[in-house]
C-alpha atoms as a PDB file:
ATOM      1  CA  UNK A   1      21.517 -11.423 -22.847  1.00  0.00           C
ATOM      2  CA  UNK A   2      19.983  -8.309 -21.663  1.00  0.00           C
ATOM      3  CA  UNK A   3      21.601  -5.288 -19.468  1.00  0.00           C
ATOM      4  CA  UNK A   4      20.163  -6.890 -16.547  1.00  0.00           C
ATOM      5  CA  UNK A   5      21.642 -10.534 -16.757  1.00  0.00           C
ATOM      6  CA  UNK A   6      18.935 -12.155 -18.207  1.00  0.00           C
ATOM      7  CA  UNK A   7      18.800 -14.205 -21.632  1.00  0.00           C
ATOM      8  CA  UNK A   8      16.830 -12.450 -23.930  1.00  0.00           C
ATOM      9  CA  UNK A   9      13.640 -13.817 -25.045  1.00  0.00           C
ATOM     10  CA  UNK A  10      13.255 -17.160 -25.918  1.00  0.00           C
ATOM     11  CA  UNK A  11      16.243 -19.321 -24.338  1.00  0.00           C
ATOM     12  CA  UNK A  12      14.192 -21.033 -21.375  1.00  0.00           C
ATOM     13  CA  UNK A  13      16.142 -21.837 -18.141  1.00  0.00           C
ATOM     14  CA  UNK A  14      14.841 -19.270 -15.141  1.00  0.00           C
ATOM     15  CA  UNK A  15      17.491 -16.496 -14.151  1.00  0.00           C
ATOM     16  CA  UNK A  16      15.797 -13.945 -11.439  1.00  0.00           C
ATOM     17  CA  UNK A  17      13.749 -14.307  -8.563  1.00  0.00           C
ATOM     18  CA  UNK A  18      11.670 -10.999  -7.543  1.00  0.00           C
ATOM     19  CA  UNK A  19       9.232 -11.502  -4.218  1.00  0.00           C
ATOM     20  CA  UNK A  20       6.443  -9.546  -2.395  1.00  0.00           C
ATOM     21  CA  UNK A  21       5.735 -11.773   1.048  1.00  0.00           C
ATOM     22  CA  UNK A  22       4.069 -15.116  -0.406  1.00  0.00           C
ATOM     23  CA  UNK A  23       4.037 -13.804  -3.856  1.00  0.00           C
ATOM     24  CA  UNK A  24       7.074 -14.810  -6.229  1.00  0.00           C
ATOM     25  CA  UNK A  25       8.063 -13.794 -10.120  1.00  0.00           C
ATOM     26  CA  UNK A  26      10.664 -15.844 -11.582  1.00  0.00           C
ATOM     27  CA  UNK A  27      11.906 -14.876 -14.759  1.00  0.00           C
ATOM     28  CA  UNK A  28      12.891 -17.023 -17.373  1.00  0.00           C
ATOM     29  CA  UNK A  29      13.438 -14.865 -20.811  1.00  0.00           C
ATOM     30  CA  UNK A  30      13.360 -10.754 -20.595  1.00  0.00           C
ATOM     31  CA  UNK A  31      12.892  -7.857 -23.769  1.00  0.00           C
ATOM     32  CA  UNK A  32      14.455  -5.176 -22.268  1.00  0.00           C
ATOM     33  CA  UNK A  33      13.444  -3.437 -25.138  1.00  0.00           C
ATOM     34  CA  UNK A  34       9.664  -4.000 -24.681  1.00  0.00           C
ATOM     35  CA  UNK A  35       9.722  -4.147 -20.831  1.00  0.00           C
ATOM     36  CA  UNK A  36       8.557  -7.576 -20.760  1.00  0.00           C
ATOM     37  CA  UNK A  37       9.477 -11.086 -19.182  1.00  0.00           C
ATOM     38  CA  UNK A  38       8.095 -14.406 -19.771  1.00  0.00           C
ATOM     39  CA  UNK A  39       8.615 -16.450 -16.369  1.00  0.00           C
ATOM     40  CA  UNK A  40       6.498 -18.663 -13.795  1.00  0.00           C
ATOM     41  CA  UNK A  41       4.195 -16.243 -11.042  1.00  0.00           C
ATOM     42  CA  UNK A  42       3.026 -17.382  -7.744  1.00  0.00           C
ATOM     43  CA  UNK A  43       1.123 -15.133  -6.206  1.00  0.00           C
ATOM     44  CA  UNK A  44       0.730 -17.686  -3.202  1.00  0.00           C
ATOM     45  CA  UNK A  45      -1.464 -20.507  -4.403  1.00  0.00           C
ATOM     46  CA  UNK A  46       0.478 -23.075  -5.904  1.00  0.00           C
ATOM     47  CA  UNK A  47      -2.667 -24.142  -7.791  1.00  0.00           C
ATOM     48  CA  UNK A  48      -2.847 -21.187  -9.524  1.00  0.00           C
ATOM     49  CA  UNK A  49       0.373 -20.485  -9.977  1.00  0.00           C
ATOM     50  CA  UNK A  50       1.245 -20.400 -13.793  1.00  0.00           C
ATOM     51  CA  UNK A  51       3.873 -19.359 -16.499  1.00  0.00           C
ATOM     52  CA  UNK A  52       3.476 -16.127 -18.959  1.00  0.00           C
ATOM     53  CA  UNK A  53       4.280 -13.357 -19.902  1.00  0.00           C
ATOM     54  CA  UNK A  54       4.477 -10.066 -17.010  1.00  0.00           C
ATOM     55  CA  UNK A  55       5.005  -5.726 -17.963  1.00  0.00           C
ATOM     56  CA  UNK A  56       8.469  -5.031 -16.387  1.00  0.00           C
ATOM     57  CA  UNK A  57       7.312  -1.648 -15.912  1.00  0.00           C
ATOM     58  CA  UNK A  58       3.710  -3.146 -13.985  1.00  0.00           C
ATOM     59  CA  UNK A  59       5.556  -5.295 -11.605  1.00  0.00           C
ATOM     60  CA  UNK A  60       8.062  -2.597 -10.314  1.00  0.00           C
ATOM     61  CA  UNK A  61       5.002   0.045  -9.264  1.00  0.00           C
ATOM     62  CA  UNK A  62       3.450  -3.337  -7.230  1.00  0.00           C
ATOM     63  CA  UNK A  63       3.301  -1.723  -4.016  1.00  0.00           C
ATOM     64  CA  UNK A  64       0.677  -3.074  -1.382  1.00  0.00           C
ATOM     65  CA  UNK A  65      -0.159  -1.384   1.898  1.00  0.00           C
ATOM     66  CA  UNK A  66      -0.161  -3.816   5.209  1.00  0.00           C
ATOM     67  CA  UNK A  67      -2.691  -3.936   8.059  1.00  0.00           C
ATOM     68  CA  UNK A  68       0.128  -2.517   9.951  1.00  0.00           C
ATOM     69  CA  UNK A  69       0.346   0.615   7.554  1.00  0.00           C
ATOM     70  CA  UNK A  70       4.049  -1.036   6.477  1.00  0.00           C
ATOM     71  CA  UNK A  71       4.457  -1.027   2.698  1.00  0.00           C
ATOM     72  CA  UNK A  72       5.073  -4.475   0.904  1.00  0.00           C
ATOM     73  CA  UNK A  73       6.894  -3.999  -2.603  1.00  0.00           C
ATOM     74  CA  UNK A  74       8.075  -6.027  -4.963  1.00  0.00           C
ATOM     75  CA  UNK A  75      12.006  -6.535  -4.711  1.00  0.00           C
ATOM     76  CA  UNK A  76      14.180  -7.743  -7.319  1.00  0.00           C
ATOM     77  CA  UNK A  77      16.466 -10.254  -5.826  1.00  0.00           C
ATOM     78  CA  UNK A  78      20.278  -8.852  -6.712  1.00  0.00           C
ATOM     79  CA  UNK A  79      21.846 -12.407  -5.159  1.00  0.00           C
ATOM     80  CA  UNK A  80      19.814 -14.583  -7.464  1.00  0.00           C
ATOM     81  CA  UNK A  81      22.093 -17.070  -9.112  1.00  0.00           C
ATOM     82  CA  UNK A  82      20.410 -18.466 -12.263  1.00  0.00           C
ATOM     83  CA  UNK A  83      19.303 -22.011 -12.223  1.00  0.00           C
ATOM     84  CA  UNK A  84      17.183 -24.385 -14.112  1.00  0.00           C
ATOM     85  CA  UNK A  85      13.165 -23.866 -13.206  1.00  0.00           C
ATOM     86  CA  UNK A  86      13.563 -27.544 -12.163  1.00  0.00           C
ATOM     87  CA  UNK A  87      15.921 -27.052  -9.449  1.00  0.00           C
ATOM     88  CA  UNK A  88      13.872 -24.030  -7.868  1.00  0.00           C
ATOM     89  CA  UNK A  89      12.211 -24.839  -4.235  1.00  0.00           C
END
């Protein structure tokens, strides 16, 4: 289990959800360590979306800039109860 909640690398059942608009990271297996997850991405085509591994580090300094001028960032999701990948919607 790492310092954030999440089992350690190579359990399997997906603990955290992190979201940018359409775009969703789940995490299934963190090295805190390393700075590195392995979990299913989404970036909002479902027919692209597939599992591997993502940089911790990468994913927090996401930020994207709106047509509005609003930033968009990507937010860890601190209510997340973990669940099996298979019960996700």
């Amino acid at each position: 289990m790492s310092a954030c909640g999440e089992p350690a690398l190579y359990p399997g059942a997906a603990t955290a959800g992190s979201g940018s608009g359409a775009c969703d990271w789940w995490v299934a297996e963190i090295d805190g360590d390393r700075r590195i997850a392995f979990g299913y991405v989404n970036l909002g085509d479902d027919q692209n979306a597939e599992w591997g591994y993502m940089d911790l580090t990468e994913l927090r300094g996401i930020a994207i800039r709106l047509p509005s001028g609003l930033p968009l960032v990507v937010e860890r999701d601190l209510g997340w109860t973990p669940t099996r990948f298979a019960n996700l919607r």
